[in-house]
Protein backbone atom coordinates (compact mmCIF):
# COMPACT_ATOMS: atom_id res chain seq x y z
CA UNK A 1 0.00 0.00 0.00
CA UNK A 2 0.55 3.73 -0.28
CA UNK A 3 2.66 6.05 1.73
CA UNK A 4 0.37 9.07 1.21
CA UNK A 5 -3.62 9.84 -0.06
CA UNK A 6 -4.24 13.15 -0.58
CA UNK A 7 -7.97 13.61 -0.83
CA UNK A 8 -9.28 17.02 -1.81
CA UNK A 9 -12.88 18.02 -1.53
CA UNK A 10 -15.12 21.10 -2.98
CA UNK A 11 -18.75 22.10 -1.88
CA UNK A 12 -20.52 25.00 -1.94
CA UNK A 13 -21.76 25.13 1.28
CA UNK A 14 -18.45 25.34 4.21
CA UNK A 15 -20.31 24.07 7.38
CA UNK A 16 -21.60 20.73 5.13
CA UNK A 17 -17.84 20.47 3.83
CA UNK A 18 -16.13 20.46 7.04
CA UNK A 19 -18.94 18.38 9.08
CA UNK A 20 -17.65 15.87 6.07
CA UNK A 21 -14.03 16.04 6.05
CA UNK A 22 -14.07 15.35 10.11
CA UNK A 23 -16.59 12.37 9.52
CA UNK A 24 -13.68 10.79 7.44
CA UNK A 25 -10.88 11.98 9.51
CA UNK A 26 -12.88 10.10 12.16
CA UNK A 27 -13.01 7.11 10.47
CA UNK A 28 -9.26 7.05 9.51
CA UNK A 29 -8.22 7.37 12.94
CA UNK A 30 -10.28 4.32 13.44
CA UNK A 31 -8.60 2.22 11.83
CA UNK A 32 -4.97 3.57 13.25
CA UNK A 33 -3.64 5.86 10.20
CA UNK A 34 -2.88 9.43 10.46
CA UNK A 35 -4.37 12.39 9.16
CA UNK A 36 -2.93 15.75 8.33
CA UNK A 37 -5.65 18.82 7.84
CA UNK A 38 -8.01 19.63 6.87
CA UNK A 39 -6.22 22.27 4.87
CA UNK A 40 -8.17 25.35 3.39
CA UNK A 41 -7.56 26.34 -0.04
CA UNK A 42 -8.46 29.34 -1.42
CA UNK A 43 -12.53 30.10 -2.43
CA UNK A 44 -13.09 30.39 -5.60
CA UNK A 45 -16.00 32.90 -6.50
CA UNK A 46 -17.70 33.24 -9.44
CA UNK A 47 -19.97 36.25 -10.36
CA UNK A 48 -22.22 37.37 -12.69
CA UNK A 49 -24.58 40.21 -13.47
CA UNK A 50 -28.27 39.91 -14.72
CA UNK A 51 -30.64 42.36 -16.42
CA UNK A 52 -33.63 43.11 -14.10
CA UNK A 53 -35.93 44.03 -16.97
CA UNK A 54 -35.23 43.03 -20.72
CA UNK A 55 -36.96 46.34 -21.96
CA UNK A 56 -37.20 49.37 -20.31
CA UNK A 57 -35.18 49.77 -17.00
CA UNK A 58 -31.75 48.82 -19.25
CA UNK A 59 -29.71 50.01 -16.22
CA UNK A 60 -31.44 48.11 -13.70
CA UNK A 61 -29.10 44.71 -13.12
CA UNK A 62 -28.90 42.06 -10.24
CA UNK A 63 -25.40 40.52 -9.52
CA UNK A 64 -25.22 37.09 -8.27
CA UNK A 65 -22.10 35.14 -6.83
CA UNK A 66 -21.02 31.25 -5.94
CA UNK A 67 -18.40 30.40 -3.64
CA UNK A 68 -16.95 27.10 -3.83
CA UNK A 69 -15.00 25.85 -1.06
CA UNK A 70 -12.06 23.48 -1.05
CA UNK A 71 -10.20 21.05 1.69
CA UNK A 72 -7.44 19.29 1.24
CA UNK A 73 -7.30 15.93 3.07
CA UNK A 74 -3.90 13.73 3.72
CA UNK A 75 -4.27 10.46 5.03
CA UNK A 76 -0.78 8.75 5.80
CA UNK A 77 -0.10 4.71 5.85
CA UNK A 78 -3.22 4.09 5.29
CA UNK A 79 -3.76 0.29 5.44
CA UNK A 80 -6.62 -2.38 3.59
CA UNK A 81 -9.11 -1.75 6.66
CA UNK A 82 -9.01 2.33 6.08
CA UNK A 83 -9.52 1.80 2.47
CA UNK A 84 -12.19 -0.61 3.06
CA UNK A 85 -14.01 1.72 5.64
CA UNK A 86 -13.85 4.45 3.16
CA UNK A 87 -15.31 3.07 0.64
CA UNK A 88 -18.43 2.34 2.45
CA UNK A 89 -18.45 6.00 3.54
CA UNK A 90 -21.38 7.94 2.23
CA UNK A 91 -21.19 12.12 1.74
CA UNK A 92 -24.01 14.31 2.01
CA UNK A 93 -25.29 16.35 -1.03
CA UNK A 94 -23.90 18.69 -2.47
CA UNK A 95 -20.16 17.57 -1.38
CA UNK A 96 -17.99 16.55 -3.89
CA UNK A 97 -14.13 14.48 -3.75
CA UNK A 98 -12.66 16.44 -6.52
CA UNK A 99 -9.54 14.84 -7.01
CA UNK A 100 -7.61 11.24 -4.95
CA UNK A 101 -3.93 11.20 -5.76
CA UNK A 102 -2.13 8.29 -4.32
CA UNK A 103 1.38 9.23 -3.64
């Protein structure tokens, strides 16, 4: 097995994200490996602006934004039973495991 997962996870809501990236630090300490973080990356916004009315009030506009958050996860010697308890893990909506690098 691996010396090194790196896990990294985007949502965007921040109190769902990091009530998720405890629940598997949880369960890696479980089963005896070590975890390092969660680490916060940078938010990423995104923004855009919207005409209010199509016709008449041009210079009316609405500006919207989404933030997505991002962790960074490292579990270290991970063994068979921390993969297999991960695995059966389930996330809650709207969290997502952007990228697993095994190093």
């Amino acid at each position: 097995m691996s010396n090194l997962i790196r896990i990294r996870m985007k949502a965007y809501d921040h109190k769902i994200l990091d009530k998720e990236v405890s629940k598997i630090a949880d369960v890696v300490r479980r089963t005896n490996a070590t975890v390092r973080g969660p680490f916060p990356l940078p938010t990423k916004i995104k923004k855009w602006t919207v005409l209010r009315g199509p016709h008449v009030n041009k210079k009316a506009r609405e500006q919207f934004e989404r933030r997505t958050h991002q962790r960074i996860l490292d579990i270290v010697n991970p063994d068979k039973s921390t993969m297999e308890e991960l695995s059966k893990l389930k996330l809650a909506f709207g969290v997502q495991i952007s990228n697993v690098e095994v190093m």
